[in-house]
PDB file of N, CA and C in Angstrom:
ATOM      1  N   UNK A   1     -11.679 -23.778  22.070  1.00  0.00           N
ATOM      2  CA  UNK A   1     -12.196 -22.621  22.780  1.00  0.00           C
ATOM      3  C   UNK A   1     -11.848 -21.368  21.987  1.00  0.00           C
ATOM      4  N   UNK A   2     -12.979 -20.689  21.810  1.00  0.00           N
ATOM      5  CA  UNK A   2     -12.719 -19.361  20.579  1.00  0.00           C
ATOM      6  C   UNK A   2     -12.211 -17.743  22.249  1.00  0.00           C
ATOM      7  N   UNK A   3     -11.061 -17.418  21.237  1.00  0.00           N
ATOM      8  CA  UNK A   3     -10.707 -16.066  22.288  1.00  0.00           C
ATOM      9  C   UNK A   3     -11.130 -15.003  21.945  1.00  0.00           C
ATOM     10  N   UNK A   4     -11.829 -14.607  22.944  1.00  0.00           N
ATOM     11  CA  UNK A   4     -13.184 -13.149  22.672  1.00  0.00           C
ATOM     12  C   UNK A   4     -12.516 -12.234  22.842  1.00  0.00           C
ATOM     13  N   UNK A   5     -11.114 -12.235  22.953  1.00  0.00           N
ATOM     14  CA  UNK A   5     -10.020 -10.891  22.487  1.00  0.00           C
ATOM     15  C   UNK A   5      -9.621 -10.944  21.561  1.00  0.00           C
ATOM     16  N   UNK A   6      -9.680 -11.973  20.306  1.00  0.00           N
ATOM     17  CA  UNK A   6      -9.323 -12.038  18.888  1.00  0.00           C
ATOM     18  C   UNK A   6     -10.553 -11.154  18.491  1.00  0.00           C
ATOM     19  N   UNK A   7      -9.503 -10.200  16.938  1.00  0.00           N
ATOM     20  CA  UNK A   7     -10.906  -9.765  16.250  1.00  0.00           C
ATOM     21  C   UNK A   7     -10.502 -10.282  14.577  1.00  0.00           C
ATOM     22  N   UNK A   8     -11.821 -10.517  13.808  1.00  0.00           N
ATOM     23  CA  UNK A   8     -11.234 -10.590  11.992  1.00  0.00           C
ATOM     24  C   UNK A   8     -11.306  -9.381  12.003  1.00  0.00           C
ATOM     25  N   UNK A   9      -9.940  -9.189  11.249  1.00  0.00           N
ATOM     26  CA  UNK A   9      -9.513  -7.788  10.919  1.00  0.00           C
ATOM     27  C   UNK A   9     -10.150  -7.812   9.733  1.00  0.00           C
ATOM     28  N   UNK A  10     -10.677  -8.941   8.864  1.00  0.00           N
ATOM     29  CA  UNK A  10     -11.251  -8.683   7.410  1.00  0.00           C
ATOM     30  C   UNK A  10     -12.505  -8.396   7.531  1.00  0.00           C
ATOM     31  N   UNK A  11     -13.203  -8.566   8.858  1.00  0.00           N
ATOM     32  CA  UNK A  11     -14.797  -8.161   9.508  1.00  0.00           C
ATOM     33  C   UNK A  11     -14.657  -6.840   9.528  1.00  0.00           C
ATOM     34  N   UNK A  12     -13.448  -6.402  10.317  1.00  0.00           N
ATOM     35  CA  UNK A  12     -13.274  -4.652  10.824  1.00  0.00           C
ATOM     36  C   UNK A  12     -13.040  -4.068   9.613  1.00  0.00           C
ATOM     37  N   UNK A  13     -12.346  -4.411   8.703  1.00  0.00           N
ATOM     38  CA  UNK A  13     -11.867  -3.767   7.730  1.00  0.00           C
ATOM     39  C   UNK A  13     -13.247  -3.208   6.766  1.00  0.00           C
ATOM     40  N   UNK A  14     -13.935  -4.170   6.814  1.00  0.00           N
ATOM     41  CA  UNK A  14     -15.755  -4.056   6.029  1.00  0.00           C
ATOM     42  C   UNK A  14     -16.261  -3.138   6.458  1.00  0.00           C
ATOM     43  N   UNK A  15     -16.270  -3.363   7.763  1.00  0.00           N
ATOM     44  CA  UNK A  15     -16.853  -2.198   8.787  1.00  0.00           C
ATOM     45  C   UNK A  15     -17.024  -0.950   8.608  1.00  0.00           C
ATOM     46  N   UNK A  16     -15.410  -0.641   8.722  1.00  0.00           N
ATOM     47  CA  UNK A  16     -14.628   1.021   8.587  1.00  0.00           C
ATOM     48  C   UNK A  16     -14.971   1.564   7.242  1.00  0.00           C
ATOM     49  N   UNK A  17     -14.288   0.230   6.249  1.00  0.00           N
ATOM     50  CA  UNK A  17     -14.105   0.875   4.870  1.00  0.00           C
ATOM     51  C   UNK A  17     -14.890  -0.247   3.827  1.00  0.00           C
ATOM     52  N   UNK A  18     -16.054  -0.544   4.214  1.00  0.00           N
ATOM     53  CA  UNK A  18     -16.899  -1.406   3.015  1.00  0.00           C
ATOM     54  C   UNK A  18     -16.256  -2.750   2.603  1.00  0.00           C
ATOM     55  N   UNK A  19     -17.398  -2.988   1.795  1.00  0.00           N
ATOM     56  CA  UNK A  19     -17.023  -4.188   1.541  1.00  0.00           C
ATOM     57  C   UNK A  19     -15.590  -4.618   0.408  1.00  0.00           C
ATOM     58  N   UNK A  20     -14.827  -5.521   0.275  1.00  0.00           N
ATOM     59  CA  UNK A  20     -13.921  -5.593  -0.735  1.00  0.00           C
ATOM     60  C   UNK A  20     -14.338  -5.102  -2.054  1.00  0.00           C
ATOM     61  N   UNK A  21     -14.385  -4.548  -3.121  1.00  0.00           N
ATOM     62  CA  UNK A  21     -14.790  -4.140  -4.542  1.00  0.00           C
ATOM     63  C   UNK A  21     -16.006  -2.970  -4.635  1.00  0.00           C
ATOM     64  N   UNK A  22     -15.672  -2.721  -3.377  1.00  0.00           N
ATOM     65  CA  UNK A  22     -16.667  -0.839  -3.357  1.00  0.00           C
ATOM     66  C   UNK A  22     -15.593   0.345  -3.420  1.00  0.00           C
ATOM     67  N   UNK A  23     -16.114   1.043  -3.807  1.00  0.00           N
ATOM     68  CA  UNK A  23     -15.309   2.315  -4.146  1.00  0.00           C
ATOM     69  C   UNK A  23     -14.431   2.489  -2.771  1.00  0.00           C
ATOM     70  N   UNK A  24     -15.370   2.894  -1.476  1.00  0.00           N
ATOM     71  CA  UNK A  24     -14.428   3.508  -0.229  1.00  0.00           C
ATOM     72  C   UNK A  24     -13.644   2.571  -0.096  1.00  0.00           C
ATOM     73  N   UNK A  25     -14.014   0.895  -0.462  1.00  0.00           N
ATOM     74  CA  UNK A  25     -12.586  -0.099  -0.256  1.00  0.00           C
ATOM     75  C   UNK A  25     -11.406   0.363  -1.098  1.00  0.00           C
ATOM     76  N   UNK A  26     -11.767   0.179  -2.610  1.00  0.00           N
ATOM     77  CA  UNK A  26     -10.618   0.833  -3.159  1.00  0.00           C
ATOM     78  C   UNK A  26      -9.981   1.935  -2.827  1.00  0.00           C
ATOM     79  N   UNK A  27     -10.460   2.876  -2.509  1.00  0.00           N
ATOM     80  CA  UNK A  27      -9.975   4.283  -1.960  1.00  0.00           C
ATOM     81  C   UNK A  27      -8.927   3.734  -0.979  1.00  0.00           C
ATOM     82  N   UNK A  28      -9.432   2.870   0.332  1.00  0.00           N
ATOM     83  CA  UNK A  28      -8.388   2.605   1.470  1.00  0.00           C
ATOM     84  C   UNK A  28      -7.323   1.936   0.686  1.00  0.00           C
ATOM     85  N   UNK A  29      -7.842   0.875   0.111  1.00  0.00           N
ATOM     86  CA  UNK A  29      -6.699   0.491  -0.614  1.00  0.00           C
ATOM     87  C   UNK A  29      -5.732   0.708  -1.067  1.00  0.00           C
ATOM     88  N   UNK A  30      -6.144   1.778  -1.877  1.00  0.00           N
ATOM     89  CA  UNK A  30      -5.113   2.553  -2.663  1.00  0.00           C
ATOM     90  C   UNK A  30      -4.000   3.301  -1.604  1.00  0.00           C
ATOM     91  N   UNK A  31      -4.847   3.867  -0.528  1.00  0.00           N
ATOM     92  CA  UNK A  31      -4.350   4.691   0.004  1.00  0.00           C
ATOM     93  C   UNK A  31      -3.027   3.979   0.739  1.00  0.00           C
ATOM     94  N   UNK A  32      -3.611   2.910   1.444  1.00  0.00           N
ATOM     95  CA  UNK A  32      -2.742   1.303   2.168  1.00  0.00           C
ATOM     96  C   UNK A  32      -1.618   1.443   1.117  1.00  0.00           C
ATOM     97  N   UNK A  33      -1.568   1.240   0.040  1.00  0.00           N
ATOM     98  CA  UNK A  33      -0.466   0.806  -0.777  1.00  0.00           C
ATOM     99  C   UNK A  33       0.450   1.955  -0.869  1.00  0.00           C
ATOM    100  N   UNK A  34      -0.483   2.928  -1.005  1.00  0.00           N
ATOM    101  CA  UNK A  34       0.567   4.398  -1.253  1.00  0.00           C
ATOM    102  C   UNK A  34       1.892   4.481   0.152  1.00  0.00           C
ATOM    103  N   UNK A  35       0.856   4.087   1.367  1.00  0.00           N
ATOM    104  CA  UNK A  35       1.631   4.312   2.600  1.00  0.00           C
ATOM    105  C   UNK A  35       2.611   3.638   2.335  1.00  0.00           C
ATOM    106  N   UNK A  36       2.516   1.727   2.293  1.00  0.00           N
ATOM    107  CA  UNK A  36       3.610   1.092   1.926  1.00  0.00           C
ATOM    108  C   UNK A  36       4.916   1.256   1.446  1.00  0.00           C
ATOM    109  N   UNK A  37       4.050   1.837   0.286  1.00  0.00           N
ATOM    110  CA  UNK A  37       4.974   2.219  -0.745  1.00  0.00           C
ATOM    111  C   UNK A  37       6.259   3.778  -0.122  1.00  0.00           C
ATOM    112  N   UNK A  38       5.645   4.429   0.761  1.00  0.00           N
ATOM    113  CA  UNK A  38       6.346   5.494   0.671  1.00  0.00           C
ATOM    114  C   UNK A  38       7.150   5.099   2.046  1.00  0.00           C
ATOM    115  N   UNK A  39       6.794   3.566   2.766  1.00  0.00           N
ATOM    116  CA  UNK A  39       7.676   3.402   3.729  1.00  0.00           C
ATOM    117  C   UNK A  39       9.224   2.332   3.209  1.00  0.00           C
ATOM    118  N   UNK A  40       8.790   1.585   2.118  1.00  0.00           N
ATOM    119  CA  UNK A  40       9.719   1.101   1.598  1.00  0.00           C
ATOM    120  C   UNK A  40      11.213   2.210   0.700  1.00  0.00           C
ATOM    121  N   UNK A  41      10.115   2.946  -0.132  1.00  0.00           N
ATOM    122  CA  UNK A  41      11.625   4.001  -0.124  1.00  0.00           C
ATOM    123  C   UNK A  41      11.727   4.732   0.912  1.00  0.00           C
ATOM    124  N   UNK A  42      11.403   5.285   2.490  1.00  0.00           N
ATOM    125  CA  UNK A  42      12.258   5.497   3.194  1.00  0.00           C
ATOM    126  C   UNK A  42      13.100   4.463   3.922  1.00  0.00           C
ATOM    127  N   UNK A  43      13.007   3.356   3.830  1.00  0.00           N
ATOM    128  CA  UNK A  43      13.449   2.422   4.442  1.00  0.00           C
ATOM    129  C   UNK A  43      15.082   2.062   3.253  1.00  0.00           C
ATOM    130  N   UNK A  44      15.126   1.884   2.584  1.00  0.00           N
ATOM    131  CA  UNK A  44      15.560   1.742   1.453  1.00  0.00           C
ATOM    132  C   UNK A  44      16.850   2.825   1.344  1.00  0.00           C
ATOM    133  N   UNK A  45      16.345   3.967   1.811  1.00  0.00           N
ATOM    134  CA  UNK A  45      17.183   5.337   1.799  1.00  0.00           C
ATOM    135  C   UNK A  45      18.463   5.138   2.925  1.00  0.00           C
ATOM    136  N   UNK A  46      17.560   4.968   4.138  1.00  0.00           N
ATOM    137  CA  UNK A  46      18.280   4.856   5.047  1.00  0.00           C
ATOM    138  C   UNK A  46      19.197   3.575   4.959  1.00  0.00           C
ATOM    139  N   UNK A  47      18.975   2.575   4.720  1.00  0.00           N
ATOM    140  CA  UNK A  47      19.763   1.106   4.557  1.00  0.00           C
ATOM    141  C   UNK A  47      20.787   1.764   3.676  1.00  0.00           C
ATOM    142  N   UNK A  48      20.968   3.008   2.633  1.00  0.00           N
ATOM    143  CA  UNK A  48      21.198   2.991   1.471  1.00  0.00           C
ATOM    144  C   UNK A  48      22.768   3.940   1.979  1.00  0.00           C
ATOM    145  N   UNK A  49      21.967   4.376   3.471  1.00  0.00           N
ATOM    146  CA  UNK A  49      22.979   6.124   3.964  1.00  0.00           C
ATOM    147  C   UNK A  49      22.954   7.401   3.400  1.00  0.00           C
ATOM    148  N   UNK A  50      21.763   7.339   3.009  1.00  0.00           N
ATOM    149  CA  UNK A  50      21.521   8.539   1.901  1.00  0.00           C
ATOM    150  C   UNK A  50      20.961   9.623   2.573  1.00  0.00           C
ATOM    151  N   UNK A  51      21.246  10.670   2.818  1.00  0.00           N
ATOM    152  CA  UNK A  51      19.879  11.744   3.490  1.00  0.00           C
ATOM    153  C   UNK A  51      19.161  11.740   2.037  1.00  0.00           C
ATOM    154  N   UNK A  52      18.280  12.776   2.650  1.00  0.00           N
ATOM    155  CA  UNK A  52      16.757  13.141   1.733  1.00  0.00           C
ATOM    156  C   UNK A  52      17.820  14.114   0.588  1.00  0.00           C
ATOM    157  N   UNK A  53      18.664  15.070   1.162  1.00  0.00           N
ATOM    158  CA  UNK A  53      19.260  16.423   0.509  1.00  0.00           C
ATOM    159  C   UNK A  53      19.839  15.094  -0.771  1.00  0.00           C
ATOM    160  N   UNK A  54      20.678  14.392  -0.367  1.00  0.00           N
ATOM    161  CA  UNK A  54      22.168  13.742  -0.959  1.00  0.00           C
ATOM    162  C   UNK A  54      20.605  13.091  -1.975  1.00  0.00           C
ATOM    163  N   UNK A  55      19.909  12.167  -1.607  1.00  0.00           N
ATOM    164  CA  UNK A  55      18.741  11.256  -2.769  1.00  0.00           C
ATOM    165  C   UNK A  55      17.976  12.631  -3.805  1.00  0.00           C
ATOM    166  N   UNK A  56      17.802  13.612  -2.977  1.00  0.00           N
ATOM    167  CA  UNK A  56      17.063  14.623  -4.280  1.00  0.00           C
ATOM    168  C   UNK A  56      18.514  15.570  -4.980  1.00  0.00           C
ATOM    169  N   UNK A  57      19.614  15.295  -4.905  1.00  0.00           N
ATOM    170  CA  UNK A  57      20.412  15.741  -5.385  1.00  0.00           C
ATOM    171  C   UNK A  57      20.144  15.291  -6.596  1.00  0.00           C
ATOM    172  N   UNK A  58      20.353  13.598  -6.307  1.00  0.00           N
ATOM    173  CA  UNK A  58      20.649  12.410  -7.480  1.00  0.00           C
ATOM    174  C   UNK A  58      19.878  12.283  -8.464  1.00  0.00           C
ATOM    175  N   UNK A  59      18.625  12.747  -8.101  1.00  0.00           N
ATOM    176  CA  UNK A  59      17.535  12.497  -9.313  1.00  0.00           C
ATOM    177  C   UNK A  59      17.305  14.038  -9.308  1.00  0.00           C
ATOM    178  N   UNK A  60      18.105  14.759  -9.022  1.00  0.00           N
ATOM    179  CA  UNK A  60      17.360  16.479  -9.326  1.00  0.00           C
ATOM    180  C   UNK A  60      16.165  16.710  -9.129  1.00  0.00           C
ATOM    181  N   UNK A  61      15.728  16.829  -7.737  1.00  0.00           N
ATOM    182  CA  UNK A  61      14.012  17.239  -7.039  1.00  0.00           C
ATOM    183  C   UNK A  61      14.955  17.817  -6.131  1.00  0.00           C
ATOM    184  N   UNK A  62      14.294  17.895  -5.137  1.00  0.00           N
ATOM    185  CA  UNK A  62      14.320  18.688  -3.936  1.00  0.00           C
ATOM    186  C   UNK A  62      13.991  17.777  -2.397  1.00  0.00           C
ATOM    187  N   UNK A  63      14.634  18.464  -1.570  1.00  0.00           N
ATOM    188  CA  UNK A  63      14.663  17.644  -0.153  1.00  0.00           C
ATOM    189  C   UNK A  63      13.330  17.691   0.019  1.00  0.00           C
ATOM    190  N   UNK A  64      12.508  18.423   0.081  1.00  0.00           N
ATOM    191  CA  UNK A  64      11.034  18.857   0.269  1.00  0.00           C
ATOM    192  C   UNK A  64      10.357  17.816  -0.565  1.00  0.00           C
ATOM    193  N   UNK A  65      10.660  17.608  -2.190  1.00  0.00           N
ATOM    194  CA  UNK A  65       9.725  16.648  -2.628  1.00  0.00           C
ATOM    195  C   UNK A  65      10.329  15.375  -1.945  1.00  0.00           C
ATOM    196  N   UNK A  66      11.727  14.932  -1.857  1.00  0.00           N
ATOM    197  CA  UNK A  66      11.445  13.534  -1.056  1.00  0.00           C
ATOM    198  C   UNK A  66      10.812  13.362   0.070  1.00  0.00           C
ATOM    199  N   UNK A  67      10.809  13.876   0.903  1.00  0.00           N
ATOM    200  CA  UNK A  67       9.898  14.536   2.076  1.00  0.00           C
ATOM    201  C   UNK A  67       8.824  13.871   1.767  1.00  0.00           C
ATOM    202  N   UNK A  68       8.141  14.608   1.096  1.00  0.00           N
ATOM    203  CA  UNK A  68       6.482  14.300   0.806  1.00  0.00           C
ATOM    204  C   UNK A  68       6.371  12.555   0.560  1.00  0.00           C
ATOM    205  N   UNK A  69       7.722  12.131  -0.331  1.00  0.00           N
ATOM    206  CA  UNK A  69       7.150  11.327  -1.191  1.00  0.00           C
ATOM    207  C   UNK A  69       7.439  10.176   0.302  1.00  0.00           C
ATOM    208  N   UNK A  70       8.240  10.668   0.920  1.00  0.00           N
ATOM    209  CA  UNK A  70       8.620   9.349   2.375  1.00  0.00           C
ATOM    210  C   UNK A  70       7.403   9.527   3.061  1.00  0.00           C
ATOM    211  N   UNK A  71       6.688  10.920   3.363  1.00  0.00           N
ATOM    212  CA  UNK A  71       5.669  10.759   3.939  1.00  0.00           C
ATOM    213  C   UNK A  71       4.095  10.490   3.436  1.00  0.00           C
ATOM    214  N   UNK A  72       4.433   9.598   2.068  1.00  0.00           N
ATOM    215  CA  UNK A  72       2.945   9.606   1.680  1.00  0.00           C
ATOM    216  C   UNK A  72       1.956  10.848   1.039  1.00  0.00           C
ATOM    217  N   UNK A  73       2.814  11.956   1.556  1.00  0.00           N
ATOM    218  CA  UNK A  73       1.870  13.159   0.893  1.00  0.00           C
ATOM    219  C   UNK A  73       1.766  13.253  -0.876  1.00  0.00           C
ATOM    220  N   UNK A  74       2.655  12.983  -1.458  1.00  0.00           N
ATOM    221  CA  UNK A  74       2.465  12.558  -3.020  1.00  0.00           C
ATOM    222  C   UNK A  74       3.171  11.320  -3.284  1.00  0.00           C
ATOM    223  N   UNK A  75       2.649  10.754  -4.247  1.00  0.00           N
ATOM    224  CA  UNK A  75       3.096   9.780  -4.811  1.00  0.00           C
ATOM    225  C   UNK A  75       3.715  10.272  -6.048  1.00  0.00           C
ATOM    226  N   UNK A  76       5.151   9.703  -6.269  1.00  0.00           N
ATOM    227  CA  UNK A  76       5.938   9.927  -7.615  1.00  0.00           C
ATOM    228  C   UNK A  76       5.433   9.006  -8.304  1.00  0.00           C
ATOM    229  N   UNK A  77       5.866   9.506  -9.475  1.00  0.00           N
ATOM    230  CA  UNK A  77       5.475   8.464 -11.038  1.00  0.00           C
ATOM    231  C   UNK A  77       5.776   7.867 -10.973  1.00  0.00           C
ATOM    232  N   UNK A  78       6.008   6.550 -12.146  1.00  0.00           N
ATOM    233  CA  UNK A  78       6.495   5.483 -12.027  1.00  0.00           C
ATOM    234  C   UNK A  78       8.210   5.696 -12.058  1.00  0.00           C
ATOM    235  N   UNK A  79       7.970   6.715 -13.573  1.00  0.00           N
ATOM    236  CA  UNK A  79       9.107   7.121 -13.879  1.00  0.00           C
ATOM    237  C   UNK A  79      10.075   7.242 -12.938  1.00  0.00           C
ATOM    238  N   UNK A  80       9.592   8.423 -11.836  1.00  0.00           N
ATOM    239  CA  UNK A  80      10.311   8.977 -10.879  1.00  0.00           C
ATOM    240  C   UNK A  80      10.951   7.576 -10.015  1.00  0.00           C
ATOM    241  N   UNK A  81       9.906   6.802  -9.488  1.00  0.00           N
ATOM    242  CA  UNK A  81      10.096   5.877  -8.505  1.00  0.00           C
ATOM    243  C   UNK A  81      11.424   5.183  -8.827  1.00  0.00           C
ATOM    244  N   UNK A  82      11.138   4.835 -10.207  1.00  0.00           N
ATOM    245  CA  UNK A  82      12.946   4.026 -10.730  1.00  0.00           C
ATOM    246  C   UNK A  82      13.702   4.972 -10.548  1.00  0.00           C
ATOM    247  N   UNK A  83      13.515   6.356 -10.493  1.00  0.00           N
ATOM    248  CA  UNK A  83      15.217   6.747 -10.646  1.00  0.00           C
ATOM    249  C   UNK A  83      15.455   6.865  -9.048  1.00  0.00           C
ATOM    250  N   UNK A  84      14.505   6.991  -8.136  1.00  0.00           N
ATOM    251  CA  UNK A  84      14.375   6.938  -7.038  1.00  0.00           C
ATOM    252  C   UNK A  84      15.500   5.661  -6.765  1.00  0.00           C
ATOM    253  N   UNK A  85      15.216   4.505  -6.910  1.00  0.00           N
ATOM    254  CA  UNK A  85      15.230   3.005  -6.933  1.00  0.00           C
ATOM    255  C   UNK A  85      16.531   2.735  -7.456  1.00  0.00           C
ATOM    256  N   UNK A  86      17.226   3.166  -8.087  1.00  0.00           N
ATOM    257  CA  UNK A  86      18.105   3.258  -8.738  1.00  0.00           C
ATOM    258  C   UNK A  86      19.147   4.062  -7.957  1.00  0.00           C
ATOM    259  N   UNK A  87      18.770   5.094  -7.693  1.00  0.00           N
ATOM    260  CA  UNK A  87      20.061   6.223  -6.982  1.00  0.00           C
ATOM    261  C   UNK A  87      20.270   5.556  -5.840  1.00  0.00           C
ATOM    262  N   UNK A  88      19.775   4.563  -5.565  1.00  0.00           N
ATOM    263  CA  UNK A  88      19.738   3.933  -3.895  1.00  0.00           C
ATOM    264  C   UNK A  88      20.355   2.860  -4.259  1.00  0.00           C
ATOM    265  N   UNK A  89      20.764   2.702  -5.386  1.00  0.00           N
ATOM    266  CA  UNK A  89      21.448   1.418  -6.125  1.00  0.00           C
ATOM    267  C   UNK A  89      20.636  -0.149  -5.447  1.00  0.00           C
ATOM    268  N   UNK A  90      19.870   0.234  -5.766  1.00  0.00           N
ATOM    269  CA  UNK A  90      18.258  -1.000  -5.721  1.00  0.00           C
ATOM    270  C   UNK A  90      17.651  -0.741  -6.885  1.00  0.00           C
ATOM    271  N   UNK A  91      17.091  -2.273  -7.004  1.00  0.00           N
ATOM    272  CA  UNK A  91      16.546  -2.539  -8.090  1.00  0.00           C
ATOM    273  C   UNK A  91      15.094  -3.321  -8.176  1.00  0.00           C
ATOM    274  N   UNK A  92      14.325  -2.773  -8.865  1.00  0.00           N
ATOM    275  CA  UNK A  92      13.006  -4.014  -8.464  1.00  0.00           C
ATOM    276  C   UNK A  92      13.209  -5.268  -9.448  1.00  0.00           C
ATOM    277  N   UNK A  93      12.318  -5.755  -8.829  1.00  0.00           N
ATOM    278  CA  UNK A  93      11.761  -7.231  -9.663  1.00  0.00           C
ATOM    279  C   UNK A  93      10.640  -7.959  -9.654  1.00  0.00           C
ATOM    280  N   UNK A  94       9.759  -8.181 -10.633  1.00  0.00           N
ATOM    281  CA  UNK A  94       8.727  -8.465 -10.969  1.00  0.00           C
ATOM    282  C   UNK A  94       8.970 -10.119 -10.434  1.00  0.00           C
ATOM    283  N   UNK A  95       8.245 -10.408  -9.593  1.00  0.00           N
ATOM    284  CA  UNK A  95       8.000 -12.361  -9.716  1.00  0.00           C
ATOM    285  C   UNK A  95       6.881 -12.468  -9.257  1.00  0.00           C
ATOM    286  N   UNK A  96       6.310 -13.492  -9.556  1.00  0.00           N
ATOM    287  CA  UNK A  96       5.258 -14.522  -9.059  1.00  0.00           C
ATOM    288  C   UNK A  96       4.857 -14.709  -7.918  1.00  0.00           C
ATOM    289  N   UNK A  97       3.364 -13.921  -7.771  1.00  0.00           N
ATOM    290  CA  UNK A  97       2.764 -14.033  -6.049  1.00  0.00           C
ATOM    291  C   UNK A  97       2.699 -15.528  -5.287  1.00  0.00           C
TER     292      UNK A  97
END
């Protein structure tokens, strides 16, 4: 018996934002990852006990740019992201999907 309160989110997702390998997909995409991305270093911070002031001390920015960068409003470089990643004494790692 199929439940007519289930939805494919990969149907809705077409919907909103096109099909997979169209521009407005990539756009969400990108955008999806950026969010991710800027919830893992706040997440990361906090596990870490760091305020925003004490983390932009460490890499010399400003409370304001971590700000942005926790809320998605810019994305740091790569560059930046490691020293980010680093002052939180975390480390990435590349493995196998």
């Amino acid at each position: 018996m199929k439940n007519k309160n289930l939805t494919d989110i990969s149907a809705e997702l077409d919907k909103l934002y096109g099909a997979p390998g169209t521009a407005q997909r990539a756009k969400f995409d990108e955008d999806a990852w950026n969010f991710y991305s800027s919830q893992i270093l706040q997440d990361a911070r906090k596990e870490a006990g760091v305020t925003q002031q004490e983390l932009a001390e460490k890499i010399h920015a400003t409370k304001s740019y971590i700000s942005r960068v926790e809320h998605g409003i810019i994305i740091p470089s790569v560059g930046t992201f490691y020293r980010i990643i680093n002052a939180l004494g975390k480390k990435v790692d590349i493995v196998p999907a």
